[in-house]
N, C-alpha and C. Protein backbone atom coordinates (compact mmCIF):
# COMPACT_ATOMS: atom_id res chain seq x y z
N UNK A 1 5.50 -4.14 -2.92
CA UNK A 1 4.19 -4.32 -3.48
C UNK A 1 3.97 -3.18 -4.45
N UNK A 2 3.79 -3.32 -6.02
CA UNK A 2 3.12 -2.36 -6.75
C UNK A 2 1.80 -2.76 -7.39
N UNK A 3 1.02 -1.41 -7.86
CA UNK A 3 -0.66 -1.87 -8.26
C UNK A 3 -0.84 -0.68 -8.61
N UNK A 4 -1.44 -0.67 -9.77
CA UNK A 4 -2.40 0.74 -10.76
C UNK A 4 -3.51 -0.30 -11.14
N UNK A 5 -4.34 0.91 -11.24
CA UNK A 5 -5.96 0.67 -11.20
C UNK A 5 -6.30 1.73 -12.36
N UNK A 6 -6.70 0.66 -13.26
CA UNK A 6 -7.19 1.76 -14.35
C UNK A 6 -8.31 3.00 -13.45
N UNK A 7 -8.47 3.90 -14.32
CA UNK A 7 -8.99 4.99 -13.90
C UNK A 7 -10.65 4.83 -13.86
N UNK A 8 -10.83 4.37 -14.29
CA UNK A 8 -12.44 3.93 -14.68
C UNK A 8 -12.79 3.52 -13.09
N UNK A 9 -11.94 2.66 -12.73
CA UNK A 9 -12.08 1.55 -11.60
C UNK A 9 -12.00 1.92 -10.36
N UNK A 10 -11.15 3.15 -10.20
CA UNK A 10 -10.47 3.92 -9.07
C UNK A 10 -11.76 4.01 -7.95
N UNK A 11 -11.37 4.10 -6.76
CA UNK A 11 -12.64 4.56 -5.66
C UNK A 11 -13.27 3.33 -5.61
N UNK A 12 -12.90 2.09 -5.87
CA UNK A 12 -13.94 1.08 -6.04
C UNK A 12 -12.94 -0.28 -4.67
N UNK A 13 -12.36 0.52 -3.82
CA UNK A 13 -11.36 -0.34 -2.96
C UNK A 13 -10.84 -1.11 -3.71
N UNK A 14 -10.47 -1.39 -4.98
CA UNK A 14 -10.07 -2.53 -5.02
C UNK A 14 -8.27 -3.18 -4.44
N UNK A 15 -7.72 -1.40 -4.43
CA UNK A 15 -6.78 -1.63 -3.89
C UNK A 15 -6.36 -2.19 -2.68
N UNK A 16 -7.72 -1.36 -1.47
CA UNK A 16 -7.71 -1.70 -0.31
C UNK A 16 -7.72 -3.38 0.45
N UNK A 17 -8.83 -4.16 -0.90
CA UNK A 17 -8.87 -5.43 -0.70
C UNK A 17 -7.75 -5.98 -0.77
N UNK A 18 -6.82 -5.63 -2.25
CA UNK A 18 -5.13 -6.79 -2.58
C UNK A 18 -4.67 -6.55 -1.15
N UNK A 19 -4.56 -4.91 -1.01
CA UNK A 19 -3.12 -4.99 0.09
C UNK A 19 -3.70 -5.84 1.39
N UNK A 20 -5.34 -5.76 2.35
CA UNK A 20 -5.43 -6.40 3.17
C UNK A 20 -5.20 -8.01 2.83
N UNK A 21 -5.86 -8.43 1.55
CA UNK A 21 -5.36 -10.12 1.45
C UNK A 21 -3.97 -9.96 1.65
N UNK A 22 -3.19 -9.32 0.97
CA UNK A 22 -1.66 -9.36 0.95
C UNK A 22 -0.97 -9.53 2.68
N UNK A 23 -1.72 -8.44 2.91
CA UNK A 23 -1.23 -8.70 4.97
C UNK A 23 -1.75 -10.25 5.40
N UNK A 24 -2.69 -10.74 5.04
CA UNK A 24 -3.56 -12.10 5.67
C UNK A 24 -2.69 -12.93 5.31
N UNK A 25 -1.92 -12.74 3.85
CA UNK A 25 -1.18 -13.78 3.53
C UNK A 25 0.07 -14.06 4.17
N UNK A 26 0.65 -12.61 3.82
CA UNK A 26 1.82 -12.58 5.07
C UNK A 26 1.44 -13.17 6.53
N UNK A 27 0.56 -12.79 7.23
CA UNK A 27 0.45 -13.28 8.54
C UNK A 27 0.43 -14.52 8.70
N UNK A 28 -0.30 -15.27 7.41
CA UNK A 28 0.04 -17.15 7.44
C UNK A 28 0.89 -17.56 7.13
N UNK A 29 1.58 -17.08 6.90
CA UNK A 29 3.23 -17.38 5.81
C UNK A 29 4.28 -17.74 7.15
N UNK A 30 4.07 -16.37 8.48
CA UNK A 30 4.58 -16.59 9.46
C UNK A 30 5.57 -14.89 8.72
N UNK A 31 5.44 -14.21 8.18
CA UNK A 31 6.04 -13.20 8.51
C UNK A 31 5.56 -11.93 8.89
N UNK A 32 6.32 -11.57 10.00
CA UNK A 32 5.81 -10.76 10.69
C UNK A 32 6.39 -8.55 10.54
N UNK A 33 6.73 -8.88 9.64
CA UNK A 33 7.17 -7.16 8.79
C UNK A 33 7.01 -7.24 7.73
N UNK A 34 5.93 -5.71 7.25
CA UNK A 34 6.26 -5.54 5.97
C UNK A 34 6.59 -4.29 5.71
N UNK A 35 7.11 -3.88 4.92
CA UNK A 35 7.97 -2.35 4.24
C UNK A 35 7.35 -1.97 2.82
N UNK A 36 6.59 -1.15 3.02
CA UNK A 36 5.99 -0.57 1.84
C UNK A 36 6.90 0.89 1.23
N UNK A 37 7.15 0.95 -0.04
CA UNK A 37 7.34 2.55 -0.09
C UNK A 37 6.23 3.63 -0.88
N UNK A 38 5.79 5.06 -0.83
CA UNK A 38 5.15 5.44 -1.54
C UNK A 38 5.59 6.38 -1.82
N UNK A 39 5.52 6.71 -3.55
CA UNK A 39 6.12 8.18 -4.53
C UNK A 39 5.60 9.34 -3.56
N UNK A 40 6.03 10.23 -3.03
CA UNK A 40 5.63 11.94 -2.73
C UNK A 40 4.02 12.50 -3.83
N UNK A 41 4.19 11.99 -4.49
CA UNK A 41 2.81 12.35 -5.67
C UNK A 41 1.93 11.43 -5.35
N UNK A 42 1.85 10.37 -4.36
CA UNK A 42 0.94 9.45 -4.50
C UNK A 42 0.03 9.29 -2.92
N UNK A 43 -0.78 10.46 -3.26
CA UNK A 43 -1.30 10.51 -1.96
C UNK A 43 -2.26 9.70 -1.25
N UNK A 44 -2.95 9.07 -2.70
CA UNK A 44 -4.23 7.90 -2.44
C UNK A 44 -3.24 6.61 -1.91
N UNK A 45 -2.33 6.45 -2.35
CA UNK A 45 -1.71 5.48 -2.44
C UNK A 45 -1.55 5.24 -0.68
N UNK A 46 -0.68 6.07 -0.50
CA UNK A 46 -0.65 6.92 1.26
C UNK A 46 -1.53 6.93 1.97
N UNK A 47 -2.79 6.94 1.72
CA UNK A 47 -3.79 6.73 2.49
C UNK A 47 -4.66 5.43 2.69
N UNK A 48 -4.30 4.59 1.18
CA UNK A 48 -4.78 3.34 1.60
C UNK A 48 -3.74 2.15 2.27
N UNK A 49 -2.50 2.79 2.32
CA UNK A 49 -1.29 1.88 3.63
C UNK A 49 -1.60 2.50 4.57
N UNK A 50 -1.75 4.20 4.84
CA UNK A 50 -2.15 3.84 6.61
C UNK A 50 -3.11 3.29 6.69
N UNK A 51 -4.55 3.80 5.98
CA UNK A 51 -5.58 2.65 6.69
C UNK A 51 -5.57 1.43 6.75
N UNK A 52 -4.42 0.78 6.02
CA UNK A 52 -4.00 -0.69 6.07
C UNK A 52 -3.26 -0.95 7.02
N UNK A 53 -3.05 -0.19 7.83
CA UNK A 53 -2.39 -0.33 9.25
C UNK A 53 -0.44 0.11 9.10
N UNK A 54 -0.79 -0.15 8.05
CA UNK A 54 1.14 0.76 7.76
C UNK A 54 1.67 2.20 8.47
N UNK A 55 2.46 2.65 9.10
CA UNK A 55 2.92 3.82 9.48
C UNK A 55 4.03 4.31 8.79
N UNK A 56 3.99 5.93 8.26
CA UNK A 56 5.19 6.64 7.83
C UNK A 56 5.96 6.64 8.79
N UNK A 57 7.44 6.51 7.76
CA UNK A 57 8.34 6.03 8.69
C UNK A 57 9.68 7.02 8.38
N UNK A 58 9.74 6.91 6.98
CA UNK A 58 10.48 7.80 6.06
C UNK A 58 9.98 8.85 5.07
N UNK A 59 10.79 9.74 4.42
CA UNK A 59 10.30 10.52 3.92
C UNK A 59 11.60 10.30 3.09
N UNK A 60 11.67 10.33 0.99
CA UNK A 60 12.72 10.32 0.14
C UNK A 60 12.33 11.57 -0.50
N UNK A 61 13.13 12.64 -0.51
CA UNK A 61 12.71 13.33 -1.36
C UNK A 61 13.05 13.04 -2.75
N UNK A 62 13.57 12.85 -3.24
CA UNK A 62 13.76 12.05 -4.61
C UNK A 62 14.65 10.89 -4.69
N UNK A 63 13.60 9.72 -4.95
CA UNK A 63 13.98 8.15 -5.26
C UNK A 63 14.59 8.11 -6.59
N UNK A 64 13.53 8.44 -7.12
CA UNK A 64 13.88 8.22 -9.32
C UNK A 64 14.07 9.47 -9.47
């Protein structure tokens, strides 16, 4: 799953809403895992998968 939010927009959940539809959808689909990754710089990002129920699992120190 990727998503940028213009800056204007930021703080406005909108992220929080895609990723929960995104889980609802998965759950009707019938699949039951999902695997998110997040950049080391992306701390908002990190905080709106755990509160989306996601757990750190790994740590990359450099992907790209």
């Amino acid at each position: 799953m990727g998503y940028r939010v213009v800056k204007k927009e930021s703080g406005k959940r909108i992220v929080s809403h895609c990723v929960s539809f995104l889980i609802d959808e998965a759950k009707r689909m019938g699949i039951t895992l999902l695997n998110t990754e997040v950049m080391n710089n992306n701390p908002a990002s990190e905080k709106v998968l755990i509160k989306s129920g996601f757990s750190p699992t790994q740590c990359f120190r450099r992907k790209y």
